[in-house]
Protein backbone atom coordinates (compact mmCIF):
# COMPACT_ATOMS: atom_id res chain seq x y z
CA UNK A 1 -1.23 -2.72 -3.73
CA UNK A 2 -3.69 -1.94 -1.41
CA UNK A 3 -5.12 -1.12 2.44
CA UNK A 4 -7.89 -2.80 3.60
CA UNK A 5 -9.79 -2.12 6.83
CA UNK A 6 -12.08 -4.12 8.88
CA UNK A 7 -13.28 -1.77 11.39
CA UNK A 8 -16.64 -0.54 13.22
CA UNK A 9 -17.71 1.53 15.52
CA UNK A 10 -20.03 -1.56 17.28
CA UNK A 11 -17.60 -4.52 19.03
CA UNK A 12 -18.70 -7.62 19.02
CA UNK A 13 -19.40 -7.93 15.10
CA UNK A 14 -16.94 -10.34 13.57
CA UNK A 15 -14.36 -7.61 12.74
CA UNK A 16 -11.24 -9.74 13.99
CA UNK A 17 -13.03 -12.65 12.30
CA UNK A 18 -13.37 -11.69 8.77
CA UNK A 19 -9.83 -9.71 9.10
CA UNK A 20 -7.77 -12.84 10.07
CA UNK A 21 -9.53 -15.11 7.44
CA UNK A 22 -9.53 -12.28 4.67
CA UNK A 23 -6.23 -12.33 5.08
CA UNK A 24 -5.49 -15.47 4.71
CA UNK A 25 -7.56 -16.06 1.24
CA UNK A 26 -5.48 -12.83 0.06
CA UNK A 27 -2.24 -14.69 0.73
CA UNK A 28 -3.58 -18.10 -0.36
CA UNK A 29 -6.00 -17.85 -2.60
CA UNK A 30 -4.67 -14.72 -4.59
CA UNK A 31 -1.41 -15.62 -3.89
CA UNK A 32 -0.55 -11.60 -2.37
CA UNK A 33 2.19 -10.75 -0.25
CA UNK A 34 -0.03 -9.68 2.94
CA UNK A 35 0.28 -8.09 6.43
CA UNK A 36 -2.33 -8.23 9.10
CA UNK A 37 -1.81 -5.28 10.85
CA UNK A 38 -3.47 -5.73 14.72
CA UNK A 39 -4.70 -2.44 15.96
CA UNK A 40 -7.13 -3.79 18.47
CA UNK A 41 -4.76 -3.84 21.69
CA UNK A 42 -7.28 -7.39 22.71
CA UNK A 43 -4.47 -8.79 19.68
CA UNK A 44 -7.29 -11.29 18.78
CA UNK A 45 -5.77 -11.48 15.14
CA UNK A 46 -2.64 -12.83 16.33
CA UNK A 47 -4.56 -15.55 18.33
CA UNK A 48 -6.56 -16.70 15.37
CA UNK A 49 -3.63 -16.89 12.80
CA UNK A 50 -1.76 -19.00 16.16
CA UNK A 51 1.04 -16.14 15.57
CA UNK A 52 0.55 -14.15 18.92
CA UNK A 53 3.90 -12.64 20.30
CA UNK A 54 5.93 -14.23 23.16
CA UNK A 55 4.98 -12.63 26.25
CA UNK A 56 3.82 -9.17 26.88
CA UNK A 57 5.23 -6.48 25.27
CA UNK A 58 4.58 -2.77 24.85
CA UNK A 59 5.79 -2.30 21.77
CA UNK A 60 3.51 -1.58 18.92
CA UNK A 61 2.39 1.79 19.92
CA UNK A 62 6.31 2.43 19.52
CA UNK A 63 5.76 2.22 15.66
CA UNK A 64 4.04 5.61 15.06
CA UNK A 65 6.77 7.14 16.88
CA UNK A 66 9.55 5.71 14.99
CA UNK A 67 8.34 4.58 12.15
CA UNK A 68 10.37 0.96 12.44
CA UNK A 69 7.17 -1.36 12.04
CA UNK A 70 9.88 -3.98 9.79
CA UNK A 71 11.58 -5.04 13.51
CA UNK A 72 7.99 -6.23 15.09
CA UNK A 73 6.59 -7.86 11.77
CA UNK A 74 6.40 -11.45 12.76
CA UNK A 75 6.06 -15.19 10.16
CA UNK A 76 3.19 -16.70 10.65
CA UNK A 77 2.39 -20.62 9.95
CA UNK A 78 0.89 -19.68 6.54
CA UNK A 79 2.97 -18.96 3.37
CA UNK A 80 2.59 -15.08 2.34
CA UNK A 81 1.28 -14.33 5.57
CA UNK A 82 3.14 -12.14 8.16
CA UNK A 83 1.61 -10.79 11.27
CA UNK A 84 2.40 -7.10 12.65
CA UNK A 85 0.71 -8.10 16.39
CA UNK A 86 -1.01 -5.64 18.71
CA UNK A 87 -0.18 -5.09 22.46
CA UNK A 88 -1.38 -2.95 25.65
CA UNK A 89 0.37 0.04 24.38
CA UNK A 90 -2.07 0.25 21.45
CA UNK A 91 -4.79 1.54 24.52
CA UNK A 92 -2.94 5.00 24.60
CA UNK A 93 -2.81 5.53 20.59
CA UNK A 94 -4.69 8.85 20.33
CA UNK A 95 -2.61 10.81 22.93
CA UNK A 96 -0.02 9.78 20.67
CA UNK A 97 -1.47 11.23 17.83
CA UNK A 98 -2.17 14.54 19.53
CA UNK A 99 1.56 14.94 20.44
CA UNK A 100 2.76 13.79 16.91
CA UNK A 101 0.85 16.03 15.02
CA UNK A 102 0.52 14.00 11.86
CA UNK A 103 -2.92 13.07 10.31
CA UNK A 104 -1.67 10.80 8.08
CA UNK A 105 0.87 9.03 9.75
CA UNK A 106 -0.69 5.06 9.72
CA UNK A 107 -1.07 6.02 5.85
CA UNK A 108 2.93 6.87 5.79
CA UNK A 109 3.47 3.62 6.94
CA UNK A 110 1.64 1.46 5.25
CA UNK A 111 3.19 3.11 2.07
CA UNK A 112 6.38 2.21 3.05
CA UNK A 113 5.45 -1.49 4.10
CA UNK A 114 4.02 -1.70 0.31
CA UNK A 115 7.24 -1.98 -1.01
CA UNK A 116 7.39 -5.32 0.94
CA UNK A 117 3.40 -6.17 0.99
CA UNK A 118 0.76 -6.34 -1.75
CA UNK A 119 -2.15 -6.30 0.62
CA UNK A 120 -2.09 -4.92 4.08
CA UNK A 121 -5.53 -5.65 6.55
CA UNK A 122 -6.28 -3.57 9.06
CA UNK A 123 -7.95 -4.93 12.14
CA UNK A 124 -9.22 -2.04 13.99
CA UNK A 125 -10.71 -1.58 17.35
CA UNK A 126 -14.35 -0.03 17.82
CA UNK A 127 -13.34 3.26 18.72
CA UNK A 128 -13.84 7.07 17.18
CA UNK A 129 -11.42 8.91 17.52
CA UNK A 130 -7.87 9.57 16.29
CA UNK A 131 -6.74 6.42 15.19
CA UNK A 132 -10.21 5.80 13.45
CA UNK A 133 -8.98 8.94 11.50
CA UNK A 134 -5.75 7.35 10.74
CA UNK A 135 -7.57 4.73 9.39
CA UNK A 136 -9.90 5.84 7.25
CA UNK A 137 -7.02 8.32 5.44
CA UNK A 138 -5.04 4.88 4.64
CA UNK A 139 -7.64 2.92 3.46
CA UNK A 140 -8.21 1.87 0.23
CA UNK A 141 -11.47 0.14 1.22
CA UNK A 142 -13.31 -0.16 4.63
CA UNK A 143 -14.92 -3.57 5.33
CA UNK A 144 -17.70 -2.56 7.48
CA UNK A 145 -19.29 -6.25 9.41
CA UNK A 146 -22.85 -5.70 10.12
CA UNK A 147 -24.25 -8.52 12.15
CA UNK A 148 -28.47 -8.14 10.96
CA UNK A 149 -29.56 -6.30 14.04
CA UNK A 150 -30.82 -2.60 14.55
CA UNK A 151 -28.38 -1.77 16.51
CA UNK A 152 -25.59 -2.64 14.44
CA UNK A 153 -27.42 -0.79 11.07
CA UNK A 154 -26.80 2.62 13.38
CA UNK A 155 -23.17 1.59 12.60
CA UNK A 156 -23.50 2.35 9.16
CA UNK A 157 -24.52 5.71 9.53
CA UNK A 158 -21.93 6.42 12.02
CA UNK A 159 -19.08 4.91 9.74
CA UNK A 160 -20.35 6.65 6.44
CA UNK A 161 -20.46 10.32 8.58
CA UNK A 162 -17.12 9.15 9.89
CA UNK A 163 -15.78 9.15 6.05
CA UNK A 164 -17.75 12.06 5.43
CA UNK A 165 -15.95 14.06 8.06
CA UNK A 166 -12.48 12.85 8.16
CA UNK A 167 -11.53 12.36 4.68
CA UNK A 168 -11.16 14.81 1.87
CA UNK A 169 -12.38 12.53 -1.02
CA UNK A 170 -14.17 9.58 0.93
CA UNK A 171 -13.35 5.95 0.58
CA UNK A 172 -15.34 3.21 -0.26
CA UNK A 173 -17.09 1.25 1.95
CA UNK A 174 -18.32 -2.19 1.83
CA UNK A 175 -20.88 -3.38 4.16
CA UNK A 176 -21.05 -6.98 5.20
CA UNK A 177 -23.83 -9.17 6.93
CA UNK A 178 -22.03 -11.26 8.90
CA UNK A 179 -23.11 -13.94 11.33
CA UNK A 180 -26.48 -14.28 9.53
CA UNK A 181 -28.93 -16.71 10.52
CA UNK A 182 -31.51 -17.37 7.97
CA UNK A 183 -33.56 -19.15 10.47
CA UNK A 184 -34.51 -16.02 12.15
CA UNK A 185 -37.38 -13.78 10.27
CA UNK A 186 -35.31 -10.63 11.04
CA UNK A 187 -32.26 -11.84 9.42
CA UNK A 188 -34.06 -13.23 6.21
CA UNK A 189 -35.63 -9.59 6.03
CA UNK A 190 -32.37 -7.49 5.89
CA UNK A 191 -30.34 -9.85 3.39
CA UNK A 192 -33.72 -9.00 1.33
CA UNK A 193 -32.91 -5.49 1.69
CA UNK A 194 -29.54 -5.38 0.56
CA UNK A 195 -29.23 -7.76 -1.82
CA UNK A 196 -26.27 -6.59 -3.30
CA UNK A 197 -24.26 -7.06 0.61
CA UNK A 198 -22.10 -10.28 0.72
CA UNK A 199 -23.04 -12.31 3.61
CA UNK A 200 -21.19 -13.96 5.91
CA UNK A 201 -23.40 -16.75 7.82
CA UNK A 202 -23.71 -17.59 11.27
CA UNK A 203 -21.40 -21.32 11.48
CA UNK A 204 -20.62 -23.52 14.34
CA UNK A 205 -17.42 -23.99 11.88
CA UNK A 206 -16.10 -20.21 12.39
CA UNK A 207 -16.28 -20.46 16.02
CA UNK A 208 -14.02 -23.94 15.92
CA UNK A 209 -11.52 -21.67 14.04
CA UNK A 210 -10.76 -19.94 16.55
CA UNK A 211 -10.42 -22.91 18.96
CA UNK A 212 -7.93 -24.57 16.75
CA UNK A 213 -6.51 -21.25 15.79
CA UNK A 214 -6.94 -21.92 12.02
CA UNK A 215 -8.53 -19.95 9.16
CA UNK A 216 -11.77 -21.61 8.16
CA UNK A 217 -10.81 -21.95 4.38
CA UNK A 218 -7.87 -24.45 5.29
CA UNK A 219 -9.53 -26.12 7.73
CA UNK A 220 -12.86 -26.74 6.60
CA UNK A 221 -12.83 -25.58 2.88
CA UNK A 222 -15.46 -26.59 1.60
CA UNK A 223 -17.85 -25.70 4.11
CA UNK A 224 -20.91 -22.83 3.89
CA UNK A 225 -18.69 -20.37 5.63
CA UNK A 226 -15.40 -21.20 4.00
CA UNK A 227 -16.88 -20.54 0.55
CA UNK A 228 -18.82 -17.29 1.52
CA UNK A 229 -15.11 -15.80 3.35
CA UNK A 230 -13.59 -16.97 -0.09
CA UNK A 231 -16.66 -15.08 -2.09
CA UNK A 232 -16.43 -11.81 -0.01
CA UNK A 233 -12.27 -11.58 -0.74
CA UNK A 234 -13.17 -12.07 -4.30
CA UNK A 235 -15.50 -9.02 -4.11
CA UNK A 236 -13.00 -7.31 -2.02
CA UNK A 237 -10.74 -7.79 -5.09
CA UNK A 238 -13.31 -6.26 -7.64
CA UNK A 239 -13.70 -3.59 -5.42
CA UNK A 240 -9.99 -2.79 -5.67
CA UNK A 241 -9.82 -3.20 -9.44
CA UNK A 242 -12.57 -0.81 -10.22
């Protein structure tokens, strides 16, 4: 049983991406009991796995209070996946927080959804505060998307002092390049660097996953990216084993 973050302190990286598709290979290709659990109150997840809500609610927020997350949890088309969806109310998490007083109350929950789940995702927003703490004290691993740019290599730092400051004993960290295009000189440079990163290419075929709201691996399975998303959740598993 484990928690499994895709978050970053830099939008625009893939995060909602790789967490949808992630979590469909851990349903489907290792067979787990999983629950994508939205944070990000843009609810891309749900969009991708075609399992968005009905309407607009303001609901999820609602869960930290309560602690009831079993009455939003939602089917979605793929066996072994269910869907815990975001919604506008996720915008005002950290005042929640505040008046809660309790640092490790997404880590409460997600023990209790365990005895139900045998992998839960996180998709997080790009934010730093609270609920990034939250986070990172439920995690079991943080899946860190690092699209080969400067910019986005700051995020490292910023995550890894993030860890450093709001967790007692750390949790590991595995950084991804995703949308690399080994056309482009700079890109071909930092896979070099890190050889040890999995990479996640740049593919027309990820983008028409998200217009037919389908994971790439069971839509185009045999494609570049469908094999690399398949190769990152098997080091995802080592990861958790070791």
């Amino acid at each position: 049983m484990a928690v499994i973050a895709l978050y970053s302190v830099k939008g625009g990286v893939g995060k909602t991406t790789l967490a949808a598709n992630l979590a469909w290979c851990a349903a489907t290709t290792s067979c787990r009991r999983t629950l994508l659990w939205d944070l990000d109150p843009a609810g891309g997840a749900g969009f991708l796995l075609d399992a968005e809500p009905p309407g607009s609610g303001a609901a999820a927020a609602r869960v930290f209070a309560d602690g009831d997350a079993e009455r939003l949890i939602r089917r979605t088309p793929f066996d072994r996946l269910d869907l815990l969806p975001a919604d506008e109310s996720l915008h005002d998490l950290d005042p929640l927080f505040a008046s809660l007083g309790k640092r490790k109350r997404l880590a409460k929950l997600a023990a209790a959804l365990m005895q139900r789940y045998d992998r839960i995702i996180l998709d997080c927003p790009p934010v730093l505060g609270e609920l990034a703490g939250q986070v990172l004290r439920a995690a079991d691993l943080v899946v860190l998307p690092l699209p080969p740019s400067p910019l986005s290599m700051r995020a490292q730092v910023t995550v890894e002092a993030a860890i450093r400051q709001r967790t007692k004993s750390g949790v590991r960290l595995l950084p991804v390049l995703s949308m690399l295009d080994r056309r482009r000189a700079l890109h071909r440079d930092l896979a070099a660097a890190q050889p040890d990163w999995p990479v996640i290419p740049l593919a027309s075929v990820v983008e028409q996953g998200a217009v037919e709201q389908r994971p790439v691996g069971a839509m185009s399975p045999q494609s570049p990216a469908a094999i690399a998303l398949g190769q990152l959740w098997t080091r995802i598993e080592r990861e958790l084993a070791a």
